[in-house]
PDB file of N, CA and C in Angstrom:
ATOM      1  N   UNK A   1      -8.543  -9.788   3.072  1.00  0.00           N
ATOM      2  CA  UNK A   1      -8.942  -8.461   2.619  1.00  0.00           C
ATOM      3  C   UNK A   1      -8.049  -7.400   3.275  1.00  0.00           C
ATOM      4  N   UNK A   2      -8.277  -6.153   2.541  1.00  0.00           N
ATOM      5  CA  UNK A   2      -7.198  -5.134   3.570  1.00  0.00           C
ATOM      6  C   UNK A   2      -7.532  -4.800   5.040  1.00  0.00           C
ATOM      7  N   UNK A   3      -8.695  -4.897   5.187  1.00  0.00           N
ATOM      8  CA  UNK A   3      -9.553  -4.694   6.378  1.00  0.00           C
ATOM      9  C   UNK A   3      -9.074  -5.376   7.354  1.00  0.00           C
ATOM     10  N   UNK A   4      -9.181  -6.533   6.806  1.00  0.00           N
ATOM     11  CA  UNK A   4      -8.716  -7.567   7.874  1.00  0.00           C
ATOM     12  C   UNK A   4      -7.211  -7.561   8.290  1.00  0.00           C
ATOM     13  N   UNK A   5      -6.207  -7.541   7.280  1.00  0.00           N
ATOM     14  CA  UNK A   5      -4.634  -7.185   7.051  1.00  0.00           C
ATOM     15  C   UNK A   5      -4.734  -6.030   8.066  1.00  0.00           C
ATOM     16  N   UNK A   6      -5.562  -5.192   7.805  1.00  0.00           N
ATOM     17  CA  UNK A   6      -4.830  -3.560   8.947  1.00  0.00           C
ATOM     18  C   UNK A   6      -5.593  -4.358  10.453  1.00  0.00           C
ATOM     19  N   UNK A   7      -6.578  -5.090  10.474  1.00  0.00           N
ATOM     20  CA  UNK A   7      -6.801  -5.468  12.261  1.00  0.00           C
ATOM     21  C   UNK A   7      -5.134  -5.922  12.479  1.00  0.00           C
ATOM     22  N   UNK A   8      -4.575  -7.274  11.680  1.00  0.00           N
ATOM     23  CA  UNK A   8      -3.405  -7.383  12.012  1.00  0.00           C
ATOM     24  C   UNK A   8      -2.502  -6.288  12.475  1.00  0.00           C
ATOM     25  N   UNK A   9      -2.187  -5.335  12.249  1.00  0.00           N
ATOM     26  CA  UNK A   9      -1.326  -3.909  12.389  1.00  0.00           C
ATOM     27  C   UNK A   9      -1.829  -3.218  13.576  1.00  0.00           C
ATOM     28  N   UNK A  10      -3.525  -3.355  13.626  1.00  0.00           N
ATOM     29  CA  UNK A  10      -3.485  -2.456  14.538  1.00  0.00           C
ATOM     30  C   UNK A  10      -3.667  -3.600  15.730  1.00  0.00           C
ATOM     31  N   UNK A  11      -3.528  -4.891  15.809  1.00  0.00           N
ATOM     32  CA  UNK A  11      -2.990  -5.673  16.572  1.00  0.00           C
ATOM     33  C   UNK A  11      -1.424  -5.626  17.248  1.00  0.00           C
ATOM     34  N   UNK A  12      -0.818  -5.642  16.201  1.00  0.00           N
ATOM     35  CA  UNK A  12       0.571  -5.553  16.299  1.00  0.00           C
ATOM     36  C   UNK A  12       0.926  -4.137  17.157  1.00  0.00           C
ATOM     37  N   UNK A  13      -0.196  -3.114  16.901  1.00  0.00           N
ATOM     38  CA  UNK A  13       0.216  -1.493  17.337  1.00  0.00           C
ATOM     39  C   UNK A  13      -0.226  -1.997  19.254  1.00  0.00           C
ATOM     40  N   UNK A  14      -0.963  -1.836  19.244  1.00  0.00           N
ATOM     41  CA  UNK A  14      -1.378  -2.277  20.479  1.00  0.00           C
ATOM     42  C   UNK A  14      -1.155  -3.102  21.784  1.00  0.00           C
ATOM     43  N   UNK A  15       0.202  -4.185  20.927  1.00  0.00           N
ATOM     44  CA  UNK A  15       0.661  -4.861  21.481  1.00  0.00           C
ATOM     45  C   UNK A  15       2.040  -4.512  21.818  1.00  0.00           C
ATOM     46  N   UNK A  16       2.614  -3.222  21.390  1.00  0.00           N
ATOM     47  CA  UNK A  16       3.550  -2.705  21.393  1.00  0.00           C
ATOM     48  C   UNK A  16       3.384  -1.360  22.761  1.00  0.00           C
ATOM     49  N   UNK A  17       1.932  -1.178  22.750  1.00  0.00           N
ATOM     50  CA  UNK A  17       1.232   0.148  23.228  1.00  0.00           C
ATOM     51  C   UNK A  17       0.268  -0.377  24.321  1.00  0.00           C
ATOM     52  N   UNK A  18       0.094  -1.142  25.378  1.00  0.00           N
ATOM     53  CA  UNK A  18      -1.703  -1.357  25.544  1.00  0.00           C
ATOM     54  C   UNK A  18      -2.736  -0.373  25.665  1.00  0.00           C
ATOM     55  N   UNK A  19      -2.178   1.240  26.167  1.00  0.00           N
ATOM     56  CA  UNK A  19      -2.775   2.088  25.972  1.00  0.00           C
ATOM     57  C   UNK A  19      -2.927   2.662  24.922  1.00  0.00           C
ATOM     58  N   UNK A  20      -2.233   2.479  23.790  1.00  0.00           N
ATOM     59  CA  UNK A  20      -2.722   3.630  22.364  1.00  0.00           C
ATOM     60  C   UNK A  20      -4.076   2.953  22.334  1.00  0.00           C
ATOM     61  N   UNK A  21      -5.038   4.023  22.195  1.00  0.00           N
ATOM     62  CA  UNK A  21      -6.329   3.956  22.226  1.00  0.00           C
ATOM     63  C   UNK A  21      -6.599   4.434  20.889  1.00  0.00           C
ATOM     64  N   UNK A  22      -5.942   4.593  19.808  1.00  0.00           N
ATOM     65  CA  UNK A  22      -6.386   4.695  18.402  1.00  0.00           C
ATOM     66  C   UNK A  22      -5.930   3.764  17.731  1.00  0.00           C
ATOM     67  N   UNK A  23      -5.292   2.693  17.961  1.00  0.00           N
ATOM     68  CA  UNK A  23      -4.861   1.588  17.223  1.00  0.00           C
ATOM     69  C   UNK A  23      -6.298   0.650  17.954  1.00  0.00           C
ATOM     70  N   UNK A  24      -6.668   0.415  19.059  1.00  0.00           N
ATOM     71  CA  UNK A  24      -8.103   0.236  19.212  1.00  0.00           C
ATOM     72  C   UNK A  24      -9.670   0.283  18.250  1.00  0.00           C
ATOM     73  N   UNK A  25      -9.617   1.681  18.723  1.00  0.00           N
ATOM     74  CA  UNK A  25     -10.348   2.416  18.193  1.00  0.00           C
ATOM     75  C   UNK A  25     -10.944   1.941  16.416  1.00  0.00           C
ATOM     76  N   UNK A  26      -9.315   1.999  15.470  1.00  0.00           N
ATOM     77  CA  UNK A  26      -9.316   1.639  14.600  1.00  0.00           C
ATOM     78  C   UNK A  26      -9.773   0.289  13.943  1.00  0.00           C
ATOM     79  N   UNK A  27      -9.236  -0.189  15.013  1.00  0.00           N
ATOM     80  CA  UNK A  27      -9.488  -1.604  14.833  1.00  0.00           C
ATOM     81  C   UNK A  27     -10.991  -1.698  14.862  1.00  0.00           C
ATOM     82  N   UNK A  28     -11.671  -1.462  15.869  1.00  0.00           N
ATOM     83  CA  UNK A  28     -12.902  -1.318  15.849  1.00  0.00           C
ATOM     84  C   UNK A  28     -14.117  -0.677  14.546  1.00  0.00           C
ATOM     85  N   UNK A  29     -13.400   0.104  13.798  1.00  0.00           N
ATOM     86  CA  UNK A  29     -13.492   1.078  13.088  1.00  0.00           C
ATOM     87  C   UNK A  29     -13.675  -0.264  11.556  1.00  0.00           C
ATOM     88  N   UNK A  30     -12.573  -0.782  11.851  1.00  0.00           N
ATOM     89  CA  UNK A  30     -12.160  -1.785  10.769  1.00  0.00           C
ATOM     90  C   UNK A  30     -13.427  -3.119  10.736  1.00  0.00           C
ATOM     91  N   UNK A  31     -14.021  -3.356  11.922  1.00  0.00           N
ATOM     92  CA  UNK A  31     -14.874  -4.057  12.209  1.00  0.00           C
ATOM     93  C   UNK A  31     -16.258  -3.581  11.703  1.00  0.00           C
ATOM     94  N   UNK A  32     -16.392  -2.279  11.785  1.00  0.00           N
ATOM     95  CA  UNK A  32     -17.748  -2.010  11.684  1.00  0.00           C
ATOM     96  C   UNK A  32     -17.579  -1.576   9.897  1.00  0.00           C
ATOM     97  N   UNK A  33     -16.694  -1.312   9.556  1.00  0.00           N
ATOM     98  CA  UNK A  33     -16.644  -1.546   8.328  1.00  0.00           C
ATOM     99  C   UNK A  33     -16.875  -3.060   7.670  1.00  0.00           C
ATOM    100  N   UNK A  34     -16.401  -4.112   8.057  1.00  0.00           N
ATOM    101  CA  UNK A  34     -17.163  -5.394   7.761  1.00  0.00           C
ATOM    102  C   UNK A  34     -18.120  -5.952   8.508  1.00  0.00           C
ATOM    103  N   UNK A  35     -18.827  -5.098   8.373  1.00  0.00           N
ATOM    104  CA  UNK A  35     -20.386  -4.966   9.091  1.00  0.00           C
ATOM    105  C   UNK A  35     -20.559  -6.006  10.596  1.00  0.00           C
ATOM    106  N   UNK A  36     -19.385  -6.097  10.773  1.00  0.00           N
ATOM    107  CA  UNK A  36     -19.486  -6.299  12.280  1.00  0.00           C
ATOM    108  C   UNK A  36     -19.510  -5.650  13.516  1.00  0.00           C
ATOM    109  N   UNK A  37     -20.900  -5.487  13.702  1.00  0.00           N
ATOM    110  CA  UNK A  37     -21.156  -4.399  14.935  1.00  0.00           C
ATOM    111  C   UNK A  37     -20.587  -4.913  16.157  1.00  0.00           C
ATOM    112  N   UNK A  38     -20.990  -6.612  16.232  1.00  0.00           N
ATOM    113  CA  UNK A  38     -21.214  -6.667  17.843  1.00  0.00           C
ATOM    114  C   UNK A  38     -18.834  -6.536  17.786  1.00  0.00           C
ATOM    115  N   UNK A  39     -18.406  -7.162  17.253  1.00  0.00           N
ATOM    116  CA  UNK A  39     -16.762  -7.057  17.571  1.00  0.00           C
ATOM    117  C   UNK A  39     -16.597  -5.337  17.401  1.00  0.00           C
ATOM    118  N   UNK A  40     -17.398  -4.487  16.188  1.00  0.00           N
ATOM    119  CA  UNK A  40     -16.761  -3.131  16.646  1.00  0.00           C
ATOM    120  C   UNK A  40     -17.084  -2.595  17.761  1.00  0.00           C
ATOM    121  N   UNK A  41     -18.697  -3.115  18.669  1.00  0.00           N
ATOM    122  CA  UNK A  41     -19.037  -2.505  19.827  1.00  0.00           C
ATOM    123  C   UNK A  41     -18.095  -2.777  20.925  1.00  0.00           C
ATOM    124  N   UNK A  42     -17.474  -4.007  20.766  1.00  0.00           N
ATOM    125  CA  UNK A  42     -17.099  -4.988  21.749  1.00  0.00           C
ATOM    126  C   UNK A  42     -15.559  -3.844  22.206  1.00  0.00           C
ATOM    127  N   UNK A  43     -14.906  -3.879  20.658  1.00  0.00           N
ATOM    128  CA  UNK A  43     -13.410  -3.198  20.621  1.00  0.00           C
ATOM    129  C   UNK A  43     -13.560  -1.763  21.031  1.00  0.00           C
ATOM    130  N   UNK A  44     -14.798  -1.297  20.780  1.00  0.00           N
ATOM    131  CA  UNK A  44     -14.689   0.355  21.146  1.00  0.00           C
ATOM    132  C   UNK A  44     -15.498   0.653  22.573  1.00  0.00           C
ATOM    133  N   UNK A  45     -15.790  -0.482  23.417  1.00  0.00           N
ATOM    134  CA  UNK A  45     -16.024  -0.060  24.765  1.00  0.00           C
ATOM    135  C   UNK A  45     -15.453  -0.696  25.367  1.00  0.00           C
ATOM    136  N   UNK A  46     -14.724  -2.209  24.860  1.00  0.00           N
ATOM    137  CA  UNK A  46     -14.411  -3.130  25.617  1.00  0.00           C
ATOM    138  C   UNK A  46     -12.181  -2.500  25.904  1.00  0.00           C
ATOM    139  N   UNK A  47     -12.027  -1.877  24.795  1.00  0.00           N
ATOM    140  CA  UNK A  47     -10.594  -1.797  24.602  1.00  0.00           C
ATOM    141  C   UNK A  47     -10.302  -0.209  24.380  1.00  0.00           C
ATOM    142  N   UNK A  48     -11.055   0.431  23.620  1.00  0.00           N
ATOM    143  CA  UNK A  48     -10.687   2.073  23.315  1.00  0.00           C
ATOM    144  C   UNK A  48     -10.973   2.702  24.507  1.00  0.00           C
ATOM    145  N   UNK A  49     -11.986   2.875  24.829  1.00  0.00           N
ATOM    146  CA  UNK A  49     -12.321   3.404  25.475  1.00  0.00           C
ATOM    147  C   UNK A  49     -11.457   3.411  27.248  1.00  0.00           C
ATOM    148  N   UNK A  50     -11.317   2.309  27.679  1.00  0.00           N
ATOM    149  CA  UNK A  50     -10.415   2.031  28.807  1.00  0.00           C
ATOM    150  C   UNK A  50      -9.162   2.537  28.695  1.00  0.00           C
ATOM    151  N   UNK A  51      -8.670   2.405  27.321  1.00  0.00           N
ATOM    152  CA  UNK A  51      -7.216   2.711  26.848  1.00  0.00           C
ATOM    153  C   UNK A  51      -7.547   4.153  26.636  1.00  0.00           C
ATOM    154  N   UNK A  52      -8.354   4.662  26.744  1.00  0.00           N
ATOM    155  CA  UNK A  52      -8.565   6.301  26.654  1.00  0.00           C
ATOM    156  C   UNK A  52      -8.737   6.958  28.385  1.00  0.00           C
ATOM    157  N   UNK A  53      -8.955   5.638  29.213  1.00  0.00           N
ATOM    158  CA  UNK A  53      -8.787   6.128  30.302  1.00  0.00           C
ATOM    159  C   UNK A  53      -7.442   6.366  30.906  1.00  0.00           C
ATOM    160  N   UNK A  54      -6.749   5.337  30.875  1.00  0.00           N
ATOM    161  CA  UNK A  54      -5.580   4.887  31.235  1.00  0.00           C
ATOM    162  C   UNK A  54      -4.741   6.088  30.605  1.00  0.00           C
ATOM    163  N   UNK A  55      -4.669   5.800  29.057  1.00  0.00           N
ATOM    164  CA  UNK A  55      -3.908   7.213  28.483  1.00  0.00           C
ATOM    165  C   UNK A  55      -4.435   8.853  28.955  1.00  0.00           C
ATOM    166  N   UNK A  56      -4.992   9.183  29.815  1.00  0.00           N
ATOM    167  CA  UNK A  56      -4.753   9.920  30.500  1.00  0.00           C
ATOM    168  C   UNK A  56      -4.924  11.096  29.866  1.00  0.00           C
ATOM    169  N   UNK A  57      -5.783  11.368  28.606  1.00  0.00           N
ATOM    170  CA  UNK A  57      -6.253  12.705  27.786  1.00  0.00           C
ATOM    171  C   UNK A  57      -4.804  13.177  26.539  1.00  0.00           C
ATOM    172  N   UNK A  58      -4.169  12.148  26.346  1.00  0.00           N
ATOM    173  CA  UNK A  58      -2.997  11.848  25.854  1.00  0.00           C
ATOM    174  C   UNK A  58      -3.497  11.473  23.934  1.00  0.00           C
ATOM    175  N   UNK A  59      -5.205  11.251  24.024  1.00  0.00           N
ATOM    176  CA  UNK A  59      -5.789  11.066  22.626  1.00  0.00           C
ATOM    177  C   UNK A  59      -6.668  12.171  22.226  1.00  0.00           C
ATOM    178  N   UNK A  60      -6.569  13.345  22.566  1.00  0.00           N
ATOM    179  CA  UNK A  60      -8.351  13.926  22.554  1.00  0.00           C
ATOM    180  C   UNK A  60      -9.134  13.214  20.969  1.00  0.00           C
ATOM    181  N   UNK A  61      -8.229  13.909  20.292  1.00  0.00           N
ATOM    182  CA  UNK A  61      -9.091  13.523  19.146  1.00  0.00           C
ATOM    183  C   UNK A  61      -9.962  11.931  18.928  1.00  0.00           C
ATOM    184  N   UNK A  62      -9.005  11.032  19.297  1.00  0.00           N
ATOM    185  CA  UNK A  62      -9.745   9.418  19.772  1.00  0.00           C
ATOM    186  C   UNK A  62     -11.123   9.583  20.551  1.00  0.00           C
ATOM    187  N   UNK A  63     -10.808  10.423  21.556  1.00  0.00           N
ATOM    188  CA  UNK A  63     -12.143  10.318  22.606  1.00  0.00           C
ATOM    189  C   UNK A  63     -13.399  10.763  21.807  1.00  0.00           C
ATOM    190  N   UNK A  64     -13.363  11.823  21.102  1.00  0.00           N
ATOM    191  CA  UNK A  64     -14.294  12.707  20.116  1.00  0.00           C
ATOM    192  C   UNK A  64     -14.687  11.533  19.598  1.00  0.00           C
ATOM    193  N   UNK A  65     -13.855  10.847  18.335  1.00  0.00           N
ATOM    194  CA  UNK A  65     -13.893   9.887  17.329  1.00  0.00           C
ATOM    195  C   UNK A  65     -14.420   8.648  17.834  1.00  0.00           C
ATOM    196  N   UNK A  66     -14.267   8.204  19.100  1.00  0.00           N
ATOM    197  CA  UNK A  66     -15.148   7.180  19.735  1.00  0.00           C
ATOM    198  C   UNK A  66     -16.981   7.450  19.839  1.00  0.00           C
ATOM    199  N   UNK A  67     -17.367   8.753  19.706  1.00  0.00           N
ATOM    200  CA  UNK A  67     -18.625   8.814  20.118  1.00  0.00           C
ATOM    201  C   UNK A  67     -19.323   9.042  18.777  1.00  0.00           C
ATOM    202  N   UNK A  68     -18.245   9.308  18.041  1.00  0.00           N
ATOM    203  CA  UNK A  68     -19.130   8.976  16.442  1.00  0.00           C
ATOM    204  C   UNK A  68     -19.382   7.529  16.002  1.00  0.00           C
ATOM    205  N   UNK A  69     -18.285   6.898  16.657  1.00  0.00           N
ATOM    206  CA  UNK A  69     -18.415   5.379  16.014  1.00  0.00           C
ATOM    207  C   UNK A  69     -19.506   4.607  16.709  1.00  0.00           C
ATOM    208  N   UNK A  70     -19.177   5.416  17.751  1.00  0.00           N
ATOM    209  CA  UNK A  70     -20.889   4.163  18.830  1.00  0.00           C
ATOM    210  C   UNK A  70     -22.032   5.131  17.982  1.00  0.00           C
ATOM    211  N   UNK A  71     -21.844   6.288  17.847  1.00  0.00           N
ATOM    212  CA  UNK A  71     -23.465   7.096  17.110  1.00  0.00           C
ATOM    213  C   UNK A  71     -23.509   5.930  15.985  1.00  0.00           C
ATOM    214  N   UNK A  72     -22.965   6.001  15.159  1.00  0.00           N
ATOM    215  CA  UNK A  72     -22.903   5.157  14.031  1.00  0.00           C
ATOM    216  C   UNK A  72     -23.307   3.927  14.431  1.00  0.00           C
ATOM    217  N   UNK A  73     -22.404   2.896  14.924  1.00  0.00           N
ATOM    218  CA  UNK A  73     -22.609   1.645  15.371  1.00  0.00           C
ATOM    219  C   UNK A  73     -24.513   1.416  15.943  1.00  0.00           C
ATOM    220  N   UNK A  74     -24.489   2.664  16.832  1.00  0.00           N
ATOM    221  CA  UNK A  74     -26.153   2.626  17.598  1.00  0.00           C
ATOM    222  C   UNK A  74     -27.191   2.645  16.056  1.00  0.00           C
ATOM    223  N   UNK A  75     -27.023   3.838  14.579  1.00  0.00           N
ATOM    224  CA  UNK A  75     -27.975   4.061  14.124  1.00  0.00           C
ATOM    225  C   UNK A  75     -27.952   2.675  13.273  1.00  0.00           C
ATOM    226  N   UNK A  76     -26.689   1.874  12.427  1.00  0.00           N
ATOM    227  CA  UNK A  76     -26.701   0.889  12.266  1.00  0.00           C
ATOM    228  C   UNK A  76     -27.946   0.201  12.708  1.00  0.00           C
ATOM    229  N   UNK A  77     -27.545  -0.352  13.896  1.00  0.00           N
ATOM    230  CA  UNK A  77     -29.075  -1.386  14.914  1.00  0.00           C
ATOM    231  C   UNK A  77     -30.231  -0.831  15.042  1.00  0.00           C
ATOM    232  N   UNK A  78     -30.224   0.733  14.608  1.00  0.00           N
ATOM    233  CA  UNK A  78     -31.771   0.688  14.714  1.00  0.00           C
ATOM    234  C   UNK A  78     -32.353   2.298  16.061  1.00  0.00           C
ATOM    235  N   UNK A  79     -31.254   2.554  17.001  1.00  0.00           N
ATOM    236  CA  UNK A  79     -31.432   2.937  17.728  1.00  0.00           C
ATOM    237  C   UNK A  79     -30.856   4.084  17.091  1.00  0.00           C
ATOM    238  N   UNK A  80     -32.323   5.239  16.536  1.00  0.00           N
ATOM    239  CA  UNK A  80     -31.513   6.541  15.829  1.00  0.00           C
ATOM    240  C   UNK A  80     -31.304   7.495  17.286  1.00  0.00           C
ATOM    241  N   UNK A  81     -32.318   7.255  18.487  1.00  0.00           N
ATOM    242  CA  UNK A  81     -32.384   8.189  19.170  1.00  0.00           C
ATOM    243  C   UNK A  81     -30.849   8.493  20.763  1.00  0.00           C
ATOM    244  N   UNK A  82     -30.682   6.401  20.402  1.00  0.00           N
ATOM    245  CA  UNK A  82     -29.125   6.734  21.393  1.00  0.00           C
ATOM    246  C   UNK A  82     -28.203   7.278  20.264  1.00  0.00           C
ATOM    247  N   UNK A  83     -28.337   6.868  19.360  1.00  0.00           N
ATOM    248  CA  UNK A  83     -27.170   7.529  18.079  1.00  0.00           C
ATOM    249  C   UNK A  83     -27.169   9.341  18.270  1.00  0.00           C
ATOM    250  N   UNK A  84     -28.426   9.788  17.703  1.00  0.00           N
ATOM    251  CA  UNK A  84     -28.299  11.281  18.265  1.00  0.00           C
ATOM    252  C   UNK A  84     -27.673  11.519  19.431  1.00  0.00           C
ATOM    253  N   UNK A  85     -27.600  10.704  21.043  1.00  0.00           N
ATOM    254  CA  UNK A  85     -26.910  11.211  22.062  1.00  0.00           C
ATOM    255  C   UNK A  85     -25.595  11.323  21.647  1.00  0.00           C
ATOM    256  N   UNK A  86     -25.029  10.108  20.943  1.00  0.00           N
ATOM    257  CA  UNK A  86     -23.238  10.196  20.872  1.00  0.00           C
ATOM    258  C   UNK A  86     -23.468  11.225  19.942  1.00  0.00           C
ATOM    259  N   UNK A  87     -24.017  11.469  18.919  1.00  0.00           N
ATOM    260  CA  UNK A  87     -23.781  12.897  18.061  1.00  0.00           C
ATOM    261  C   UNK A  87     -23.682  13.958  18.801  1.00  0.00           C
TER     262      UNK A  87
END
């Protein structure tokens, strides 16, 4: 699927980058689009987010865009009220 084709890319981005934290991000992004929460939760705390440390405020817009995807990811499972916090 294309979904899966762009994890490849944003594999490939990342491996070029370990800090770009939006080739992460995305990836993660790409996950929760095929309704895989626990790999998008996994990629967007386990990999974006660190890579948003490391990069050094070098993403703002990523950092923003990370707390929509866990809001999202949280209302997904059920939890509307941690979802409102990342909102």
């Amino acid at each position: 699927s294309i979904l899966k084709q762009a994890i490849q890319y944003f594999d490939a981005a990342v491996s070029m980058d370990p800090d770009y934290a939006p080739g992460y991000l995305n990836k993660a992004n790409a996950y929760a689009l095929l309704n895989d929460v626990v790999k998008a939760k996994f990629y967007v705390e386990n990999e974006a987010e660190p890579a948003l440390i490391r990069s050094k405020g070098k993403y703002p817009k990523t950092e923003s865009d990370v707390f929509v995807l866990k809001g999202i990811l949280e209302a997904r499972s059920g939890n509307k009220t941690k979802a409102m916090e990342y909102f």
